[in-house]
PDB file of N, CA and C in Angstrom:
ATOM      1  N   UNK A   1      31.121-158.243 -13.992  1.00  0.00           N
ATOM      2  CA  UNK A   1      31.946-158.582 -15.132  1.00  0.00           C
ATOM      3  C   UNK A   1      32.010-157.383 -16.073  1.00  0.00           C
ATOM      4  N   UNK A   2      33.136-157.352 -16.366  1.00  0.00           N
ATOM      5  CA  UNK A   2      33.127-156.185 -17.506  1.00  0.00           C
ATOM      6  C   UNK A   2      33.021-156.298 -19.194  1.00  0.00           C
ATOM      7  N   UNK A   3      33.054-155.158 -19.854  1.00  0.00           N
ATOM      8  CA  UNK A   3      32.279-155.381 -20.945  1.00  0.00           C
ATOM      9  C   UNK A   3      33.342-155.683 -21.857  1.00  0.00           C
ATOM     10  N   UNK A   4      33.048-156.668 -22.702  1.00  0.00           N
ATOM     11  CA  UNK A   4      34.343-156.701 -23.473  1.00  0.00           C
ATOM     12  C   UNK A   4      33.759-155.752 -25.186  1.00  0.00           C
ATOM     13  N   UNK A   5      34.947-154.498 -25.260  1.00  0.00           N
ATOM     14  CA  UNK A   5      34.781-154.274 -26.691  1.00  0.00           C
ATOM     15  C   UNK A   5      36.019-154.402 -27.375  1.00  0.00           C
ATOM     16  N   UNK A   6      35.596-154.446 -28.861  1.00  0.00           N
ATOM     17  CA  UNK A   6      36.288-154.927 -30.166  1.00  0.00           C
ATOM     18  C   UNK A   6      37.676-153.821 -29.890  1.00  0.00           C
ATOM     19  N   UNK A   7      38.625-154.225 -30.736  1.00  0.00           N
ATOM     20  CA  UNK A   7      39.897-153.451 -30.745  1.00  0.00           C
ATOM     21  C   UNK A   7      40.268-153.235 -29.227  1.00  0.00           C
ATOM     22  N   UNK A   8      40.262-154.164 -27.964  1.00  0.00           N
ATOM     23  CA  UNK A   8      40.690-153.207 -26.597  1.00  0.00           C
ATOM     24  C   UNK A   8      40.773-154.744 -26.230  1.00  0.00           C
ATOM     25  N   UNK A   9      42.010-154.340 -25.129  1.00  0.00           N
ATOM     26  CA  UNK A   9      42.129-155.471 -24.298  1.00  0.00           C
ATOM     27  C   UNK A   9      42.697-154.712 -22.685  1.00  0.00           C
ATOM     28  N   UNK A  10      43.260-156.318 -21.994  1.00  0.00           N
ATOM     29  CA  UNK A  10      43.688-156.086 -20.612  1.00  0.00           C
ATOM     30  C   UNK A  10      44.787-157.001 -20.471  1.00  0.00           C
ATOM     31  N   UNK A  11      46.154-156.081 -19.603  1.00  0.00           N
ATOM     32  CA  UNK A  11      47.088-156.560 -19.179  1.00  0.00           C
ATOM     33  C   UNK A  11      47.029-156.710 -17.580  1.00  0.00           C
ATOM     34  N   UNK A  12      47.480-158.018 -17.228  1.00  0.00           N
ATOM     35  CA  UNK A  12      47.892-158.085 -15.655  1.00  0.00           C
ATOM     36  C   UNK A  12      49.482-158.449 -15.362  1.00  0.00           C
ATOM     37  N   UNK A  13      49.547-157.834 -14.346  1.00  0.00           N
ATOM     38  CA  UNK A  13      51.200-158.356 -14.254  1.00  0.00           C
ATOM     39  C   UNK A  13      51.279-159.846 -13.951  1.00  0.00           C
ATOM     40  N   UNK A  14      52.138-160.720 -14.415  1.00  0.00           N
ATOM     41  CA  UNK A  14      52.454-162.248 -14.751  1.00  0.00           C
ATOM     42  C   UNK A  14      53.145-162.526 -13.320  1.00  0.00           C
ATOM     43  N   UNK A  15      51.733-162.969 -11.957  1.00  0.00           N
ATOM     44  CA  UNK A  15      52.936-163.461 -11.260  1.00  0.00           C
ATOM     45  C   UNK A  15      53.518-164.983 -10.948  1.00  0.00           C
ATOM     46  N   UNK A  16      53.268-165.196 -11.773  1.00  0.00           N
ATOM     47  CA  UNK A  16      53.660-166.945 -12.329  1.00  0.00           C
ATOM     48  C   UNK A  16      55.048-166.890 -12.998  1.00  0.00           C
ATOM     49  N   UNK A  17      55.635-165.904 -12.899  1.00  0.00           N
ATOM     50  CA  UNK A  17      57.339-166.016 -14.843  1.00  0.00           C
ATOM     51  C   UNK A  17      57.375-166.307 -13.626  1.00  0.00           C
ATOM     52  N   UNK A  18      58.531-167.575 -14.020  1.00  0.00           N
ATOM     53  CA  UNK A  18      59.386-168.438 -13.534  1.00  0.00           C
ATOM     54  C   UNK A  18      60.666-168.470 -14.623  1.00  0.00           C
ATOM     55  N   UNK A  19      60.762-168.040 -15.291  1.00  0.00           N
ATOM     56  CA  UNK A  19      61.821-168.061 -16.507  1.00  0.00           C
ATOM     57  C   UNK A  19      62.345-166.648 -16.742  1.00  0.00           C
ATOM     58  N   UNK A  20      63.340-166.257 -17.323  1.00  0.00           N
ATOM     59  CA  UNK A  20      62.892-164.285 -17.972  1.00  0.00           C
ATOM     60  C   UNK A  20      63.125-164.798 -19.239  1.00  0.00           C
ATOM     61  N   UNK A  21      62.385-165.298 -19.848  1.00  0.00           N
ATOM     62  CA  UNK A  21      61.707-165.786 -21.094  1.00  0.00           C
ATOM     63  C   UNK A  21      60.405-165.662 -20.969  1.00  0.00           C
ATOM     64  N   UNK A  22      59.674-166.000 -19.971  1.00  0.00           N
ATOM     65  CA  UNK A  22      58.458-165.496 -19.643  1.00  0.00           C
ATOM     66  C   UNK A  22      57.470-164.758 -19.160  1.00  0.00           C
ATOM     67  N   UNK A  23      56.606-164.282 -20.479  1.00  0.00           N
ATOM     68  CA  UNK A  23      55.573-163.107 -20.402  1.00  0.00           C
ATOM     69  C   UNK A  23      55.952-161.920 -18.910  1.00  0.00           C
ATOM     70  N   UNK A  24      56.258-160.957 -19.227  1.00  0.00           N
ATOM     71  CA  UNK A  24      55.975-160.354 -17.916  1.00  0.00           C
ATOM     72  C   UNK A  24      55.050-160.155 -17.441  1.00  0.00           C
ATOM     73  N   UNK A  25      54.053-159.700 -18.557  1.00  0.00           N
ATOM     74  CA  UNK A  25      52.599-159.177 -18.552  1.00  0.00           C
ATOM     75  C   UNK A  25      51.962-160.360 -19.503  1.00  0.00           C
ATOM     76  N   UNK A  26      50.352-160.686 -19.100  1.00  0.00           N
ATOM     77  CA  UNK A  26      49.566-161.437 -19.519  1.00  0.00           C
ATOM     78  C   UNK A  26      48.339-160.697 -19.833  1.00  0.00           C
ATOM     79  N   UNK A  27      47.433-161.252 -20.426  1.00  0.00           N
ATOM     80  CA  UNK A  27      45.927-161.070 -20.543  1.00  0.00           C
ATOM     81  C   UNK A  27      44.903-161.467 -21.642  1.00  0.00           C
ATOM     82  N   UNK A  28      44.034-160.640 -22.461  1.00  0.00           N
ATOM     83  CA  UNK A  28      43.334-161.161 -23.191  1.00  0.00           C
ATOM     84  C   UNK A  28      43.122-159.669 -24.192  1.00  0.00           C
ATOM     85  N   UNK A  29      42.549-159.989 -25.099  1.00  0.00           N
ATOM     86  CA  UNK A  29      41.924-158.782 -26.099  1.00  0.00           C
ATOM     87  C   UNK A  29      41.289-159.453 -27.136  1.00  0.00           C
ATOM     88  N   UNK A  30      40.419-158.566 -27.749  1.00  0.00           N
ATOM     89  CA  UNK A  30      39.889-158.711 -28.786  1.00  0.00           C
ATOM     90  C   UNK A  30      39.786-157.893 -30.277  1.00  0.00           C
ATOM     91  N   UNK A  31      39.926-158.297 -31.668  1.00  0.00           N
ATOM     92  CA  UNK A  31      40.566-157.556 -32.345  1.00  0.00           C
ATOM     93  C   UNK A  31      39.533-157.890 -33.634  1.00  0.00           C
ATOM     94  N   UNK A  32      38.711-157.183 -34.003  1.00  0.00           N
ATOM     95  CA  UNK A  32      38.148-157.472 -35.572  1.00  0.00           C
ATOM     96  C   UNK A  32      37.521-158.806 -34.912  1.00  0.00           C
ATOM     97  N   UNK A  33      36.511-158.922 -33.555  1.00  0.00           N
ATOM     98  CA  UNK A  33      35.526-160.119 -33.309  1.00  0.00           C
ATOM     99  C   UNK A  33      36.269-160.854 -33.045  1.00  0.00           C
ATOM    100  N   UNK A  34      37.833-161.302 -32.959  1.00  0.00           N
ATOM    101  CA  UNK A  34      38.434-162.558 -32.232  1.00  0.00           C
ATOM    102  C   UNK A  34      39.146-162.439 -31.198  1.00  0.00           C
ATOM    103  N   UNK A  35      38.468-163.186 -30.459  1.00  0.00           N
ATOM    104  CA  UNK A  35      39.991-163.002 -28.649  1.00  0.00           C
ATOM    105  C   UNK A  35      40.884-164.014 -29.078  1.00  0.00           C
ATOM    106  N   UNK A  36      41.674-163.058 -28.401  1.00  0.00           N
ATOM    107  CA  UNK A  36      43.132-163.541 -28.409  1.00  0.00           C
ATOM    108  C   UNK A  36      44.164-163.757 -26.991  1.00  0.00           C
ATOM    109  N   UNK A  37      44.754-164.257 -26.476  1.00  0.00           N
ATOM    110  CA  UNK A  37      45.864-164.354 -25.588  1.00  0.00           C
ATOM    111  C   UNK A  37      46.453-163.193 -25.933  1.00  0.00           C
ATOM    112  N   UNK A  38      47.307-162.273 -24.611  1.00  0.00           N
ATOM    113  CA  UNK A  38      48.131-161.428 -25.005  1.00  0.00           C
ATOM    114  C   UNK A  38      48.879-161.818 -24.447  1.00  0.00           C
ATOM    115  N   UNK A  39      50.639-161.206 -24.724  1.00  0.00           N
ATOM    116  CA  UNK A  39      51.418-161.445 -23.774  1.00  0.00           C
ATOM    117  C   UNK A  39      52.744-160.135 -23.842  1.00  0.00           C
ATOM    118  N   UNK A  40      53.233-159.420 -22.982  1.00  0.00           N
ATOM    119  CA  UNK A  40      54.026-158.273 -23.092  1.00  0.00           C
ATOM    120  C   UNK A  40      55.192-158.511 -22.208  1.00  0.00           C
ATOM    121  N   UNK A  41      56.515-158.131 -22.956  1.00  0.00           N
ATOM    122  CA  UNK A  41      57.481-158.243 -22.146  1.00  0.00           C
ATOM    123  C   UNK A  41      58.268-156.549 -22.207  1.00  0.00           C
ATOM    124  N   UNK A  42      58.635-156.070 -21.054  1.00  0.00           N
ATOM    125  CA  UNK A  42      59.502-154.975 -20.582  1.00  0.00           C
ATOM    126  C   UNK A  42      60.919-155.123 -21.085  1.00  0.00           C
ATOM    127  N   UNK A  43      60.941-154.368 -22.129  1.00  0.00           N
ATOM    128  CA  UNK A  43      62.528-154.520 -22.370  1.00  0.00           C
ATOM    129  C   UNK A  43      63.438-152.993 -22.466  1.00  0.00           C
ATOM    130  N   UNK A  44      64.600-153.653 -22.263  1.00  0.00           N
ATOM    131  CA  UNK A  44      65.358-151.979 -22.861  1.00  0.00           C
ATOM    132  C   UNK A  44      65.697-152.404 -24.267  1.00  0.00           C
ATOM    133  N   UNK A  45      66.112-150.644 -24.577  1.00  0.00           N
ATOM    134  CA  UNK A  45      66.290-150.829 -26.120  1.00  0.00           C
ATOM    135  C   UNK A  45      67.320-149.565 -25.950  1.00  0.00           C
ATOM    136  N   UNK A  46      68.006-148.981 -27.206  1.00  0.00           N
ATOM    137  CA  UNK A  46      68.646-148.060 -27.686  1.00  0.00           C
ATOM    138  C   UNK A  46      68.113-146.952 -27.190  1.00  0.00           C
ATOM    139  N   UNK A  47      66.817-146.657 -27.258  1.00  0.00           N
ATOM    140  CA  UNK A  47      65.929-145.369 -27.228  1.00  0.00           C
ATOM    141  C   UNK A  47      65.037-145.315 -25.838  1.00  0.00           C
ATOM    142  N   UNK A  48      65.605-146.005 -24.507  1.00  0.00           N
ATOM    143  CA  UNK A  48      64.736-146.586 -23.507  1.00  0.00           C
ATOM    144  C   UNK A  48      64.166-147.848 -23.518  1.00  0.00           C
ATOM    145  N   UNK A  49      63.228-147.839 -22.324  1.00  0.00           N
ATOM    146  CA  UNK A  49      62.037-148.815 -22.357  1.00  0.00           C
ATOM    147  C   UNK A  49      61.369-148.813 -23.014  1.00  0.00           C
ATOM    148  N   UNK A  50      60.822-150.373 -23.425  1.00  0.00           N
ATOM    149  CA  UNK A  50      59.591-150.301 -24.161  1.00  0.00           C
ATOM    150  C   UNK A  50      59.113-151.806 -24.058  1.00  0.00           C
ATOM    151  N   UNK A  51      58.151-152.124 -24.270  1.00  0.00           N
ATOM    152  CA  UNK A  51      57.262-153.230 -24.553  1.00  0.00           C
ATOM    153  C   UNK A  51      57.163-154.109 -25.538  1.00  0.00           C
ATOM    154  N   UNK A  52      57.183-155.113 -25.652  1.00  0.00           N
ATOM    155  CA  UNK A  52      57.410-155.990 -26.399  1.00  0.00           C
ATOM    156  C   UNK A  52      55.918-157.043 -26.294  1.00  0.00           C
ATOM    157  N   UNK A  53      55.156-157.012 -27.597  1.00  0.00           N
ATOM    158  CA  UNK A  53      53.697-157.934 -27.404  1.00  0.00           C
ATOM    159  C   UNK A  53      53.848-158.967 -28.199  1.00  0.00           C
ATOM    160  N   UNK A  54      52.551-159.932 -27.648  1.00  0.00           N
ATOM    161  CA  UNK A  54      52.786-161.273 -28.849  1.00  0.00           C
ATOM    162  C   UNK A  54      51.027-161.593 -28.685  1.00  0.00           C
ATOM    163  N   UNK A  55      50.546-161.528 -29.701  1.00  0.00           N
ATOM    164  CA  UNK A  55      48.871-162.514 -29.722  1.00  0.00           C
ATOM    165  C   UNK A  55      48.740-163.648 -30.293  1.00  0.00           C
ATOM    166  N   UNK A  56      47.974-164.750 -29.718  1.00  0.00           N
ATOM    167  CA  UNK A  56      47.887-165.745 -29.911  1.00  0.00           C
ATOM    168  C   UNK A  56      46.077-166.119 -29.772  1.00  0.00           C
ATOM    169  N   UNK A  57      45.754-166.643 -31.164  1.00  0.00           N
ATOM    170  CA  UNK A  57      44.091-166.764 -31.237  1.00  0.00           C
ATOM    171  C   UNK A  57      43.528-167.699 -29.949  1.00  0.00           C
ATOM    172  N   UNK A  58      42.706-167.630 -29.137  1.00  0.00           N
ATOM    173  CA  UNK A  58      42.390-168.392 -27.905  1.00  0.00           C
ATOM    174  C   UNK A  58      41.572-169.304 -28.905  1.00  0.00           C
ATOM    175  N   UNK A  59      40.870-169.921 -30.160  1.00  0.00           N
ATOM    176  CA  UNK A  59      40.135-170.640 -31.166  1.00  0.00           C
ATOM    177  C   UNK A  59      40.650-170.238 -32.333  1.00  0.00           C
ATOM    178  N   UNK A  60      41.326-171.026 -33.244  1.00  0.00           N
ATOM    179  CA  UNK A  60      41.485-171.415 -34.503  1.00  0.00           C
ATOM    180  C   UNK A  60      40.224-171.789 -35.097  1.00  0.00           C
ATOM    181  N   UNK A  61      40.389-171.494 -36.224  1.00  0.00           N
ATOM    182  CA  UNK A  61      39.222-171.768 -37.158  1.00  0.00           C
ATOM    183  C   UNK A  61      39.081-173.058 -37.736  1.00  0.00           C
ATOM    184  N   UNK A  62      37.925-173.593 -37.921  1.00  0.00           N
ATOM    185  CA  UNK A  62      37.738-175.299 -37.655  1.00  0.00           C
ATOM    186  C   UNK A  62      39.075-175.825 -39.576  1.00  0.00           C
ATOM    187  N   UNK A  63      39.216-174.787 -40.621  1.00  0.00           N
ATOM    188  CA  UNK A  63      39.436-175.003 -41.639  1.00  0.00           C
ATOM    189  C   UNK A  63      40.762-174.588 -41.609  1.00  0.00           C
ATOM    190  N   UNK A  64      41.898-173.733 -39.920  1.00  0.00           N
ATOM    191  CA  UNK A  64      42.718-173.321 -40.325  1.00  0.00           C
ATOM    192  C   UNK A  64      43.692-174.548 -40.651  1.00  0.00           C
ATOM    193  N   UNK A  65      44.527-173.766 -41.244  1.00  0.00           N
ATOM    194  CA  UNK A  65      45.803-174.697 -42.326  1.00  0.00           C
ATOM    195  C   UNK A  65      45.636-176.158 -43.420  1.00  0.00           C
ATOM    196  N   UNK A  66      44.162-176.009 -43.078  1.00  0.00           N
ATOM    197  CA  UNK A  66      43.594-176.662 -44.392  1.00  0.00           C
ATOM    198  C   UNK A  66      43.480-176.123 -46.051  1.00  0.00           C
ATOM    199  N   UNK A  67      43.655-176.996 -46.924  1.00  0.00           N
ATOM    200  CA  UNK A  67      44.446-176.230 -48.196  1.00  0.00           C
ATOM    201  C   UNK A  67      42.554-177.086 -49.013  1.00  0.00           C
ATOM    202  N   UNK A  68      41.988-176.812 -49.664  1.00  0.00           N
ATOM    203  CA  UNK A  68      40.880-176.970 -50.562  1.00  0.00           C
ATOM    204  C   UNK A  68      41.248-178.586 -51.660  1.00  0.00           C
ATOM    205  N   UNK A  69      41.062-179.540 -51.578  1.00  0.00           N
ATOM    206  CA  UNK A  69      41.373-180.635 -52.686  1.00  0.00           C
ATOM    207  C   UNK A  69      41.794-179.893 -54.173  1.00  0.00           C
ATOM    208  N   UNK A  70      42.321-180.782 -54.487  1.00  0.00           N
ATOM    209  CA  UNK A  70      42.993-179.942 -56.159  1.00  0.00           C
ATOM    210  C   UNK A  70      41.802-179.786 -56.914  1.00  0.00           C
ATOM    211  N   UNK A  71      40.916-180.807 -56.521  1.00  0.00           N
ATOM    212  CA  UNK A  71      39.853-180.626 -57.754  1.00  0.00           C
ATOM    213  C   UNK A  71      38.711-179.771 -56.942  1.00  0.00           C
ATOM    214  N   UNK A  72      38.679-179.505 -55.830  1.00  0.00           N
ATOM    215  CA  UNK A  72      37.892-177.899 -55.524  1.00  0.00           C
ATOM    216  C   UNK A  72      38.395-177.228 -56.165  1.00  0.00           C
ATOM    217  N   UNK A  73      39.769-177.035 -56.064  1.00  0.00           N
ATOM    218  CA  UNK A  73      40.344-175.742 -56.776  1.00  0.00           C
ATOM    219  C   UNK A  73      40.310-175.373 -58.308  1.00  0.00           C
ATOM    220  N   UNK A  74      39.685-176.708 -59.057  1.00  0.00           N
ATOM    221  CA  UNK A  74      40.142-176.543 -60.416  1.00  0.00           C
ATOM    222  C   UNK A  74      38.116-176.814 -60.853  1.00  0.00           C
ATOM    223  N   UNK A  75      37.740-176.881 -60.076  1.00  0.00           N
ATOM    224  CA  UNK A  75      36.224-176.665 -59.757  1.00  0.00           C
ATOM    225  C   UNK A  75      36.172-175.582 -61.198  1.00  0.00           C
ATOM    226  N   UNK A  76      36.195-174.453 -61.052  1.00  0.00           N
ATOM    227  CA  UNK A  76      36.109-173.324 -61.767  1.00  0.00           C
ATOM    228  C   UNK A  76      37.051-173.404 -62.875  1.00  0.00           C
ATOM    229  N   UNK A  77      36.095-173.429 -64.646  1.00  0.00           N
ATOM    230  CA  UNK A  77      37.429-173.609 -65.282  1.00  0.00           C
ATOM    231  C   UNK A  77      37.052-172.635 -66.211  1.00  0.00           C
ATOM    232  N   UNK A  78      37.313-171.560 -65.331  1.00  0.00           N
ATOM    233  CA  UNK A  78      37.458-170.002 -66.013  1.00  0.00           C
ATOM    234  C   UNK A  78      39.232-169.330 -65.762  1.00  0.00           C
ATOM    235  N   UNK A  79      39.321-168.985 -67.065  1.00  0.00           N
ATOM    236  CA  UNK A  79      40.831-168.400 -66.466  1.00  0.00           C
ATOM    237  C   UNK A  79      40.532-167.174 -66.541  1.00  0.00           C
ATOM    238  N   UNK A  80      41.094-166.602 -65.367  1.00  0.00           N
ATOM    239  CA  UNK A  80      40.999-165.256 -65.233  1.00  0.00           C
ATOM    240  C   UNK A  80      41.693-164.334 -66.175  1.00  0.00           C
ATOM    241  N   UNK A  81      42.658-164.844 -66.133  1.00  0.00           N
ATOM    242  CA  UNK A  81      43.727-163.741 -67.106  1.00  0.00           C
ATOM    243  C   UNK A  81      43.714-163.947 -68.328  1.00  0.00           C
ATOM    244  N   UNK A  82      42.732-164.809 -69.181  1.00  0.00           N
ATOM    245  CA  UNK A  82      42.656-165.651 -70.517  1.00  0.00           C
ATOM    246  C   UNK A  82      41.603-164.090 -71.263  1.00  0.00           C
ATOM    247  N   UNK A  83      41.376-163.615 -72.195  1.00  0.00           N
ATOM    248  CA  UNK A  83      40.321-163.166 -72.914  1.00  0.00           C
ATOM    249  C   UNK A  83      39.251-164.289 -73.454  1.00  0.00           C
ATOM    250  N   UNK A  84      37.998-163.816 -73.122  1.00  0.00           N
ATOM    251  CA  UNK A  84      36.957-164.327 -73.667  1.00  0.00           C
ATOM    252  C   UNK A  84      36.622-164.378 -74.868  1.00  0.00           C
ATOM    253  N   UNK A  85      36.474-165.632 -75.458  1.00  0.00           N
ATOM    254  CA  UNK A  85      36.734-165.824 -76.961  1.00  0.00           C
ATOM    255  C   UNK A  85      34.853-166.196 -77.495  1.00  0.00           C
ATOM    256  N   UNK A  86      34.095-165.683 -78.230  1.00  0.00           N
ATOM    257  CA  UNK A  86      33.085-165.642 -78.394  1.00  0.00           C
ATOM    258  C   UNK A  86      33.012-166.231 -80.156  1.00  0.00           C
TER     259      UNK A  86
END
């Protein structure tokens, strides 16, 4: 097995596309401690070929798109931008 390090990943060619909507290239990476799904598509452009990527977190975070109750948020009743009146 190989070693996985931070900032580096791996592409394999996709031989599953059944669509040309789908991934040409597949694999995995890891970026700042989180793996991720990769996915790369071969395209032309104006200026040649080039590649086209997309990452997708393989684990969400148990709190993502959770917003804090109003009264966590109002928890703290310091205003920041207020001067301190003594």
């Amino acid at each position: 097995m190989s070693e996985k390090r931070d900032n580096s990943g791996i592409l394999f060619k996709n031989d599953r596309k059944q669509q040309d909507t789908h991934a040409d290239y597949q694999g995995t990476c890891t970026i700042g401690g989180v793996e991720y799904y990769m996915n790369a598509w071969l395209k032309d452009g104006v200026k040649g070929k080039f590649m086209s990527f997309s990452f997708k977190p393989k684990k969400l975070p148990a709190d993502y798109g959770k917003q804090p109750a109003f009264e966590d948020r109002m928890a703290d009743d310091t205003i920041p931008f207020a001067p301190e009146f003594r």
